[in-house]
N, C-alpha and C. Protein backbone atom coordinates (compact mmCIF):
# COMPACT_ATOMS: atom_id res chain seq x y z
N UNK A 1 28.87 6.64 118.20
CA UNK A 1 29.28 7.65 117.26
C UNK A 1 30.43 8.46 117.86
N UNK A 2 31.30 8.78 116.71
CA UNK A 2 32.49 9.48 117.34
C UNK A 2 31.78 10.95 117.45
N UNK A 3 33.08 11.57 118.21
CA UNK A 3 32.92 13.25 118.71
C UNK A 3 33.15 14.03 117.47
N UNK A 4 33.80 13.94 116.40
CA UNK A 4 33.67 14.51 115.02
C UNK A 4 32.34 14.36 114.30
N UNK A 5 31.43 13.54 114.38
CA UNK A 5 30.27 12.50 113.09
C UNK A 5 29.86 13.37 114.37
N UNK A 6 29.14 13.77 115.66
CA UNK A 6 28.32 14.89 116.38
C UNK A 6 29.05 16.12 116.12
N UNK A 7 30.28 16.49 115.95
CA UNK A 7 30.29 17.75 115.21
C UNK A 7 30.00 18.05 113.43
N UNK A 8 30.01 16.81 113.31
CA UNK A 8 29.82 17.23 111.89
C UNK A 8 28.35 17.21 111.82
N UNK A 9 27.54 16.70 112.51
CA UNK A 9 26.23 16.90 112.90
C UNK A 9 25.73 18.21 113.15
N UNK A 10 26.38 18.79 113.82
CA UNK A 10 26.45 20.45 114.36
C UNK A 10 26.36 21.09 113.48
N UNK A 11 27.62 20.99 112.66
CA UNK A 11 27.89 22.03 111.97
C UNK A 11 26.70 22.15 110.50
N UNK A 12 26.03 21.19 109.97
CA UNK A 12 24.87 20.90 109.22
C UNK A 12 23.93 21.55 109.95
N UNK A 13 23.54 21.81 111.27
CA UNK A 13 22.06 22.45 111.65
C UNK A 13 22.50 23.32 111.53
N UNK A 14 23.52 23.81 112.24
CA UNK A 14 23.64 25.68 112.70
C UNK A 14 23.97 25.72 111.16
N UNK A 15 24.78 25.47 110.17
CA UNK A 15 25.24 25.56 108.81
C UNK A 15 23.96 25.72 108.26
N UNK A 16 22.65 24.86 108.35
CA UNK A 16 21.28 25.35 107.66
C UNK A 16 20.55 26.18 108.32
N UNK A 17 20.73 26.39 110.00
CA UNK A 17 20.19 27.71 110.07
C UNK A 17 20.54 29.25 109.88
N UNK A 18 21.92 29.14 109.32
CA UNK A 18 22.24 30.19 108.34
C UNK A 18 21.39 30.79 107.22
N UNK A 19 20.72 29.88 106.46
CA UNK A 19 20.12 30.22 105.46
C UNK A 19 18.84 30.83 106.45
N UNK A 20 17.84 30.77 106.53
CA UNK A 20 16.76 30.81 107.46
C UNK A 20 17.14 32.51 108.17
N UNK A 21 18.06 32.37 108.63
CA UNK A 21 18.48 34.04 109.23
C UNK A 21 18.61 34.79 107.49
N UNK A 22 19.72 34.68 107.08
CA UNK A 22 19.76 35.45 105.83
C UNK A 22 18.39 36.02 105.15
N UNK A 23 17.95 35.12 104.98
CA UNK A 23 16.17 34.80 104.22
C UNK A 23 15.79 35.45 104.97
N UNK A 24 15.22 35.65 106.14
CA UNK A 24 14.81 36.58 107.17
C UNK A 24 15.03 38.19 107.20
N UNK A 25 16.45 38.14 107.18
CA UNK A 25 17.22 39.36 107.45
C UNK A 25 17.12 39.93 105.69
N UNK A 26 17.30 39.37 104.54
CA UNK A 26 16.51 39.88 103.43
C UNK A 26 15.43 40.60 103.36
N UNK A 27 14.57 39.76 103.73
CA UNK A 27 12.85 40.52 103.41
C UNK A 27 12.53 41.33 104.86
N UNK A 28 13.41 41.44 105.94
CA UNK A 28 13.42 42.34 106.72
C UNK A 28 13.77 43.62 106.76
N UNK A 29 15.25 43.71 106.13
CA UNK A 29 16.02 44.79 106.02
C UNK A 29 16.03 45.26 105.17
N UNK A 30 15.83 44.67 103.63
CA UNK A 30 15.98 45.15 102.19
C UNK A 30 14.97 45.10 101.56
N UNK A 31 13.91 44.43 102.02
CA UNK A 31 12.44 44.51 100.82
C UNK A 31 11.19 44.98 102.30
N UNK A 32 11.62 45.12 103.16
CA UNK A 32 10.96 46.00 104.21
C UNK A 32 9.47 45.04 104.53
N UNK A 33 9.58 43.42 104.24
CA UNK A 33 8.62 42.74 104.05
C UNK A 33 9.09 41.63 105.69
N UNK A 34 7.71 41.66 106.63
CA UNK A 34 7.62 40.78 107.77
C UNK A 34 8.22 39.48 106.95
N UNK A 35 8.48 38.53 107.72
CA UNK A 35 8.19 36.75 107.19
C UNK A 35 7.01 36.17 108.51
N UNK A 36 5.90 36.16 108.14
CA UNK A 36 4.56 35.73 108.98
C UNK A 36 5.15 33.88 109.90
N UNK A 37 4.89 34.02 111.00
CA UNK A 37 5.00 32.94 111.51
C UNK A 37 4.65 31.38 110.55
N UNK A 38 3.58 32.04 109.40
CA UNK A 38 3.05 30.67 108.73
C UNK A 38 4.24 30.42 107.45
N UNK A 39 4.66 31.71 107.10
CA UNK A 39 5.86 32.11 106.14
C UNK A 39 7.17 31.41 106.04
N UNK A 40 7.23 31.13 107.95
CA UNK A 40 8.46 30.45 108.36
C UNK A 40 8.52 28.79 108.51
N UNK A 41 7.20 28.57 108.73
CA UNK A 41 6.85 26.99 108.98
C UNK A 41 7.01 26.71 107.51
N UNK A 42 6.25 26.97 106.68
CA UNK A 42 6.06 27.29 104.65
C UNK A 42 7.72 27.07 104.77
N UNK A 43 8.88 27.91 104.99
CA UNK A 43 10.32 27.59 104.28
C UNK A 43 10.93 26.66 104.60
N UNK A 44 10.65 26.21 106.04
CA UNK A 44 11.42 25.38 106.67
C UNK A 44 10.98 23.89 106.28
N UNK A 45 9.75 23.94 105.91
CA UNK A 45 8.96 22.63 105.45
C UNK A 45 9.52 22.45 104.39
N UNK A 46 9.84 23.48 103.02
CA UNK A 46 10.23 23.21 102.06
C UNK A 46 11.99 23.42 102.07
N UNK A 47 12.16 23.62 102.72
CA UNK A 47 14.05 23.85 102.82
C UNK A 47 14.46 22.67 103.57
N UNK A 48 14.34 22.48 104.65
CA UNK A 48 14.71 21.13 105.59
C UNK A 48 15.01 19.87 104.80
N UNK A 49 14.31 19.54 104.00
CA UNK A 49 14.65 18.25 103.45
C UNK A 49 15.08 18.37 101.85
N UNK A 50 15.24 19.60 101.43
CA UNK A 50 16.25 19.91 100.47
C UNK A 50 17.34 20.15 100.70
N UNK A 51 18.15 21.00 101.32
CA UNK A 51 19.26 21.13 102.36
C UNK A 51 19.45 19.13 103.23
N UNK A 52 18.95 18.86 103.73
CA UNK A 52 19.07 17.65 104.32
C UNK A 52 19.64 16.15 103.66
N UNK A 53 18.86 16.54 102.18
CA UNK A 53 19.39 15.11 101.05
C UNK A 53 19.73 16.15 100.27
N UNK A 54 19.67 16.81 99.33
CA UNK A 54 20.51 17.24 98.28
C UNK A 54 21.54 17.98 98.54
N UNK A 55 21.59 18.74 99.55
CA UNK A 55 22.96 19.84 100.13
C UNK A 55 24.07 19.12 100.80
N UNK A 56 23.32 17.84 101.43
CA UNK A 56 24.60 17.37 102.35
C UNK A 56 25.55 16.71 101.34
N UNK A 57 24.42 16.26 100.56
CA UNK A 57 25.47 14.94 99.42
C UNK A 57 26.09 15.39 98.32
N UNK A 58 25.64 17.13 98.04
CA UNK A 58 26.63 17.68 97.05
C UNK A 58 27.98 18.17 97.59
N UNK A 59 27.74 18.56 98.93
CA UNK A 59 29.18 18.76 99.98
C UNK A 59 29.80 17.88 100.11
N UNK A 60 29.60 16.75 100.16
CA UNK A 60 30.30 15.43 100.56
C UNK A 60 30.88 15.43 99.05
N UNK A 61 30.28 15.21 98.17
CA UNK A 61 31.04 14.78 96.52
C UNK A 61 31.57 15.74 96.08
N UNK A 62 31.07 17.40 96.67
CA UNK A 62 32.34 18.46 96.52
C UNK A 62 34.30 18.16 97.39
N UNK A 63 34.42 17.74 98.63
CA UNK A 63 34.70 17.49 99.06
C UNK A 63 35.71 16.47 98.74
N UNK A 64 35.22 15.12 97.99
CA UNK A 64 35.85 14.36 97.47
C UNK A 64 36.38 14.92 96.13
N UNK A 65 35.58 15.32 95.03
CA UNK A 65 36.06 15.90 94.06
C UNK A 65 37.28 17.05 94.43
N UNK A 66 37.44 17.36 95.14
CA UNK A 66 38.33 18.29 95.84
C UNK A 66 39.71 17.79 96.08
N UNK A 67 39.28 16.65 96.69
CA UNK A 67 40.39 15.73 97.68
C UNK A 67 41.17 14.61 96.47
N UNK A 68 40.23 14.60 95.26
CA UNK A 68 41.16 13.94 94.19
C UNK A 68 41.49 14.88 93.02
N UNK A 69 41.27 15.92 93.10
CA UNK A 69 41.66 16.77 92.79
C UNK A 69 43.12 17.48 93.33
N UNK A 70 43.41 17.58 94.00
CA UNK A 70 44.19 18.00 94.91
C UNK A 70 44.60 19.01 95.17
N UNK A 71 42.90 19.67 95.26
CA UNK A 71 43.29 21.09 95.14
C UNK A 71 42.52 21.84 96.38
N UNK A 72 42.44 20.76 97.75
CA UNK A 72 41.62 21.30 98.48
C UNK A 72 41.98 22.06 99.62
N UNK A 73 41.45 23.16 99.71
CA UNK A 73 41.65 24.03 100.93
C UNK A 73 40.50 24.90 100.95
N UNK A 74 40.91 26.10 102.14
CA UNK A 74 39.40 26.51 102.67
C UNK A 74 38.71 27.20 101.24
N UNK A 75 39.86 27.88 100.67
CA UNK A 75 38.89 28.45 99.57
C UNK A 75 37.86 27.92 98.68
N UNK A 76 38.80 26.42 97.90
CA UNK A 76 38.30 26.20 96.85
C UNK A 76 36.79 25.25 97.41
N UNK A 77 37.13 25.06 98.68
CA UNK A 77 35.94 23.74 99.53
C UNK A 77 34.81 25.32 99.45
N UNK A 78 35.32 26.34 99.87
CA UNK A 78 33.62 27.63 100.46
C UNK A 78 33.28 28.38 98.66
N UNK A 79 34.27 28.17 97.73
CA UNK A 79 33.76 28.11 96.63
C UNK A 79 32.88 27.39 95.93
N UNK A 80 33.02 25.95 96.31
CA UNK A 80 32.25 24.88 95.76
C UNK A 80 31.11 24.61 96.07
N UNK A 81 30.90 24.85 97.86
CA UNK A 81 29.85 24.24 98.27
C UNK A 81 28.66 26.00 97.97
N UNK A 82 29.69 26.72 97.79
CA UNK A 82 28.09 28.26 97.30
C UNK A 82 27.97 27.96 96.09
N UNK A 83 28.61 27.38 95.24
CA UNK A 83 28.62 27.23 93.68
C UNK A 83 27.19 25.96 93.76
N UNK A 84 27.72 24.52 94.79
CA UNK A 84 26.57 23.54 94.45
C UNK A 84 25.09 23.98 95.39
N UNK A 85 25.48 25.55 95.99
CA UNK A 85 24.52 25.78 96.79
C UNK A 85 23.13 26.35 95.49
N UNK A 86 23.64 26.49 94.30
CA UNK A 86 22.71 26.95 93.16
C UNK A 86 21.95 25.68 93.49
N UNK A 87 22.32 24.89 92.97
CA UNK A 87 21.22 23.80 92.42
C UNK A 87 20.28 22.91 93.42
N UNK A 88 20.10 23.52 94.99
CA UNK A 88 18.74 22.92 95.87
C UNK A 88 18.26 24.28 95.68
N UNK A 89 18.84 25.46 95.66
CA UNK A 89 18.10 26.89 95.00
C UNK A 89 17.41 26.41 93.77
N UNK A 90 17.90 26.36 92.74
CA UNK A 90 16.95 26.01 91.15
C UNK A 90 15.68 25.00 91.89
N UNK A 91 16.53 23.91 92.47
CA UNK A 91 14.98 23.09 92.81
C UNK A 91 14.17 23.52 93.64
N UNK A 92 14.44 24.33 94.49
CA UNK A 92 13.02 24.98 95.37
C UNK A 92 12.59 26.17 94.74
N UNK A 93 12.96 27.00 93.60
CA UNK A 93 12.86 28.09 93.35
C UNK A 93 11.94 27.36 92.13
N UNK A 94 12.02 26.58 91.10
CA UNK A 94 11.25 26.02 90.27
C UNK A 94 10.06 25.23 90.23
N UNK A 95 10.58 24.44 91.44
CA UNK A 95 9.71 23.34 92.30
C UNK A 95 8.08 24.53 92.83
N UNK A 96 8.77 25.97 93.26
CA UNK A 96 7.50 26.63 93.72
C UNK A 96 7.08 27.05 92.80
N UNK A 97 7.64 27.46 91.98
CA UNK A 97 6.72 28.36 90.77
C UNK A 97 6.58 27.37 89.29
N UNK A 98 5.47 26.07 89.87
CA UNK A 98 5.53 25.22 88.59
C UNK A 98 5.02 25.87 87.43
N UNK A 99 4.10 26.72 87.55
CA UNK A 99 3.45 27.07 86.27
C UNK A 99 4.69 27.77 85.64
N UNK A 100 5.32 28.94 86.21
CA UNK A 100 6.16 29.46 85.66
C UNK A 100 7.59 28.84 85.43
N UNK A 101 8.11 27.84 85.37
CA UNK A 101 9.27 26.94 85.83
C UNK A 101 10.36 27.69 84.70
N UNK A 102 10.74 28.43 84.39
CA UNK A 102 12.03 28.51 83.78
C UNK A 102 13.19 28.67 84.91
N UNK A 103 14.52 28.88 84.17
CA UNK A 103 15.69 28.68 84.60
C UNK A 103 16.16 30.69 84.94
N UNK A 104 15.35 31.21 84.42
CA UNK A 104 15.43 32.71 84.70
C UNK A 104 14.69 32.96 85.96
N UNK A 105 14.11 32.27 86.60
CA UNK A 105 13.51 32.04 88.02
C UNK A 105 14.19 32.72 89.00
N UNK A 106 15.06 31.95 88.74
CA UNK A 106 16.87 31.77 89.53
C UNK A 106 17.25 33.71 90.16
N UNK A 107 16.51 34.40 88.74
CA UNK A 107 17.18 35.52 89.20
C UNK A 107 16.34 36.52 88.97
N UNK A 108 14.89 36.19 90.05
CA UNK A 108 13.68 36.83 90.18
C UNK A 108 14.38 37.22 91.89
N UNK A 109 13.24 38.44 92.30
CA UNK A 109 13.76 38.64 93.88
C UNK A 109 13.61 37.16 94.67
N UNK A 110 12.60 36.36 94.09
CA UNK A 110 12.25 35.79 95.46
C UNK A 110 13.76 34.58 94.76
N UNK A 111 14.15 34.08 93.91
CA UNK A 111 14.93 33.32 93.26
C UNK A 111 16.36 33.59 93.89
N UNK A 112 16.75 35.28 93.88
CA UNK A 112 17.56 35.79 94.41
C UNK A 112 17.50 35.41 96.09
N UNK A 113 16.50 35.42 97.19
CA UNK A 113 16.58 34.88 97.87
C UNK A 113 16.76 33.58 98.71
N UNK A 114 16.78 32.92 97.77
CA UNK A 114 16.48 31.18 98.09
C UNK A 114 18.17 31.05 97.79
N UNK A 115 18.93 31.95 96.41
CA UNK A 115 20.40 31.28 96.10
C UNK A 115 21.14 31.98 97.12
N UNK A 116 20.71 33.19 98.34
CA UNK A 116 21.41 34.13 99.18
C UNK A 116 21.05 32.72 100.42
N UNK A 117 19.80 31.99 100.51
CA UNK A 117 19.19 31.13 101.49
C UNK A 117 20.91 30.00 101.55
N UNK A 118 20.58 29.47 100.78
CA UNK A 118 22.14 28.56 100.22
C UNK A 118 23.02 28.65 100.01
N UNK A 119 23.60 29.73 99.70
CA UNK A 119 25.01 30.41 99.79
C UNK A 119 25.48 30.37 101.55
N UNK A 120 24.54 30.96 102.34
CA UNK A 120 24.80 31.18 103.52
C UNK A 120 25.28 30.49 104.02
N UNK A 121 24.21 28.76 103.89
CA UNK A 121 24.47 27.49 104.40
C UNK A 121 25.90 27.46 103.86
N UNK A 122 26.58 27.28 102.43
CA UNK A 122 27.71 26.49 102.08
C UNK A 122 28.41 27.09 102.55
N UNK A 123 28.40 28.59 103.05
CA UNK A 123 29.98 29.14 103.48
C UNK A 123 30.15 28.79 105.00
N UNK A 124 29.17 28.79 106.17
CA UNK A 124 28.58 28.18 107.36
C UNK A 124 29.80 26.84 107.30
N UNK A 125 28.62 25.82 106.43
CA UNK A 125 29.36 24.52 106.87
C UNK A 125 30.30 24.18 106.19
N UNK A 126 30.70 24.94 105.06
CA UNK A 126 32.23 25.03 104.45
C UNK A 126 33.10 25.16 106.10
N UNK A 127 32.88 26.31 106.86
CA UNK A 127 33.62 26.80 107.76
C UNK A 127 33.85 25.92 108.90
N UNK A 128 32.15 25.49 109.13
CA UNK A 128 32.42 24.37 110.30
C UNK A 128 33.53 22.97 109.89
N UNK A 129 33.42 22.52 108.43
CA UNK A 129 33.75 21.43 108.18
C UNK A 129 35.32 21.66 108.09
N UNK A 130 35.69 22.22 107.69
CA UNK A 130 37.13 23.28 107.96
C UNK A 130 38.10 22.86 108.95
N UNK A 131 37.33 23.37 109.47
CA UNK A 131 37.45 23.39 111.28
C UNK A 131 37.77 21.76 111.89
N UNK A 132 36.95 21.33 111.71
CA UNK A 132 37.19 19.52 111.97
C UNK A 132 37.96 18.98 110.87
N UNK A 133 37.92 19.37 110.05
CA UNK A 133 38.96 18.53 109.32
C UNK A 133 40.52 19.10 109.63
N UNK A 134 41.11 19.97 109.90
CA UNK A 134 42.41 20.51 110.24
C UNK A 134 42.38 20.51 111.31
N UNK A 135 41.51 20.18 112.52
CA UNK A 135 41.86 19.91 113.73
C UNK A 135 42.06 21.24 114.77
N UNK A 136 41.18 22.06 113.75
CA UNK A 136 41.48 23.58 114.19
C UNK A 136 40.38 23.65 115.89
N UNK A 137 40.98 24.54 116.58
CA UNK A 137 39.88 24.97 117.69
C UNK A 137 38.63 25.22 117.04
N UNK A 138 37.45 24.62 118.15
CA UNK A 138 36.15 24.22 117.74
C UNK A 138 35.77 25.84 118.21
N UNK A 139 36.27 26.07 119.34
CA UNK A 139 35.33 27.67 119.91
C UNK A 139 35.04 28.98 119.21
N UNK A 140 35.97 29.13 118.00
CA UNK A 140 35.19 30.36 117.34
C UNK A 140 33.79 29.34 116.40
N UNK A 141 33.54 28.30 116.33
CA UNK A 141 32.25 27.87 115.80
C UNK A 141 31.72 27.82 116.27
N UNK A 142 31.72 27.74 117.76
CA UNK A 142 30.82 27.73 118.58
C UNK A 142 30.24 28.99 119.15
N UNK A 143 30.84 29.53 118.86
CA UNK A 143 30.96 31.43 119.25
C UNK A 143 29.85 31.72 117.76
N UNK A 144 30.33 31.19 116.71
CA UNK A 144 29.73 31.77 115.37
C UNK A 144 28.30 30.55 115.57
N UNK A 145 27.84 29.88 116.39
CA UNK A 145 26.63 28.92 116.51
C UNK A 145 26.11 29.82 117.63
N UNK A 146 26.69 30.37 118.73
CA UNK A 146 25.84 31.30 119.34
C UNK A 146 25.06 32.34 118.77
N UNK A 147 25.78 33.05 118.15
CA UNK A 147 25.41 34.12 117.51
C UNK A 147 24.24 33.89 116.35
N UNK A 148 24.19 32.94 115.65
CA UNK A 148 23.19 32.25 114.44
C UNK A 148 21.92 32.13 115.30
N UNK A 149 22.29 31.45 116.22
CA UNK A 149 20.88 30.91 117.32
C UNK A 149 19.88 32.09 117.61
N UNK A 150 21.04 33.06 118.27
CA UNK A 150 20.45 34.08 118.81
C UNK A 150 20.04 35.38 118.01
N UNK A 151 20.42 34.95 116.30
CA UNK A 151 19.92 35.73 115.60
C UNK A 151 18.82 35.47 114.82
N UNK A 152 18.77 34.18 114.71
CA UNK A 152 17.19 33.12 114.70
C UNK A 152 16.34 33.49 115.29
N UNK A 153 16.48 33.54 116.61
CA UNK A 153 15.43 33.91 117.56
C UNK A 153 15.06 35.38 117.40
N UNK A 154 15.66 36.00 117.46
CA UNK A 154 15.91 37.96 117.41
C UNK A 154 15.11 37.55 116.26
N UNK A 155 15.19 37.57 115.05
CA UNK A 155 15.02 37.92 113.98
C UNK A 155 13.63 37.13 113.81
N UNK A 156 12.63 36.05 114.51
CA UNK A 156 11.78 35.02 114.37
C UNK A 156 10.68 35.79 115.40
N UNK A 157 11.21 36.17 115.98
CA UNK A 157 10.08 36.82 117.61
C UNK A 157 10.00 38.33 117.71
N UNK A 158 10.95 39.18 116.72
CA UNK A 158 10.63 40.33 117.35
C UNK A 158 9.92 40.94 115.95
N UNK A 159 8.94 41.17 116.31
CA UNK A 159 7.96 41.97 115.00
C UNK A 159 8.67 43.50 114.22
N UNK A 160 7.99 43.03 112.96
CA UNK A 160 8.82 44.84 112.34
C UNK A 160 8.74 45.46 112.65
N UNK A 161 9.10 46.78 112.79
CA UNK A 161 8.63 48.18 113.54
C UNK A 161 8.68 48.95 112.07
């Protein structure tokens, strides 16, 4: 495997552990609500493999639609991928609340959190993917992958006060 296909590898984890901090830092800071150690295993179980097959492959066909389009640059790529970041939101946000399944889900608090969960990710790996594709220096991503890590952790281990 080339050294790009492991950064573009990169930039997909730290890019989904964006969402995971946000989601965190939500019900931490603004709804004054813990996320319980079982809370976090619960999102990641259900986010990981939504983000994993439906997020990667709407970025990739954003991307192309972009590229025959010919209208691609950083904007319209960190527009697209928060725009297709709605629809693994609708499916985990509907997917949990089967009894209640409407499309007004979307913009319940917890609905509101899941499309803030995915937004995070598309602007993340909008940025990383950016970056490798223009050949730009890798070290402010790596600087912005420190900081995600270590706000994962901060935000996963240290209890509310």
């Amino acid at each position: 495997m080339t050294r790009s296909l492991y950064f573009y590898l990169w930039v997909a984890v730290i890019g989904y552990l964006a969402g995971p901090i946000v989601y965190t830092s939500m019900l931490r800071f603004i709804y004054k609500e813990p996320l319980h150690p079982q809370g976090l295993s619960t999102l990641l179980t259900w986010s990981i493999p939504t983000f994993f097959t439906v997020g990667i492959l709407l970025y990739l066909l954003s991307i192309i639609l972009l590229r025959s389009l010919r209208i691609y640059n950083l904007f319209t790529q960190t527009f697209l991928f928060v725009l297709v970041g709605v629809l693994p939101a609708a499916i985990f946000t509907i997917s949990a609340a089967m009894l209640n399944s409407r499309i007004s889900s979307l913009i319940s608090p917890e609905g509101l959190l899941f499309l803030l969960f995915f937004s995070s990710i598309g602007i993340v790996c909008s940025y990383g993917v950016w970056v490798e594709h223009k050949k730009q220096s890798k070290v402010p991503f790596h600087a912005l992958s420190v900081v995600l890590i270590i706000a994962f952790i901060t935000l996963n281990l240290i209890p509310l006060s």
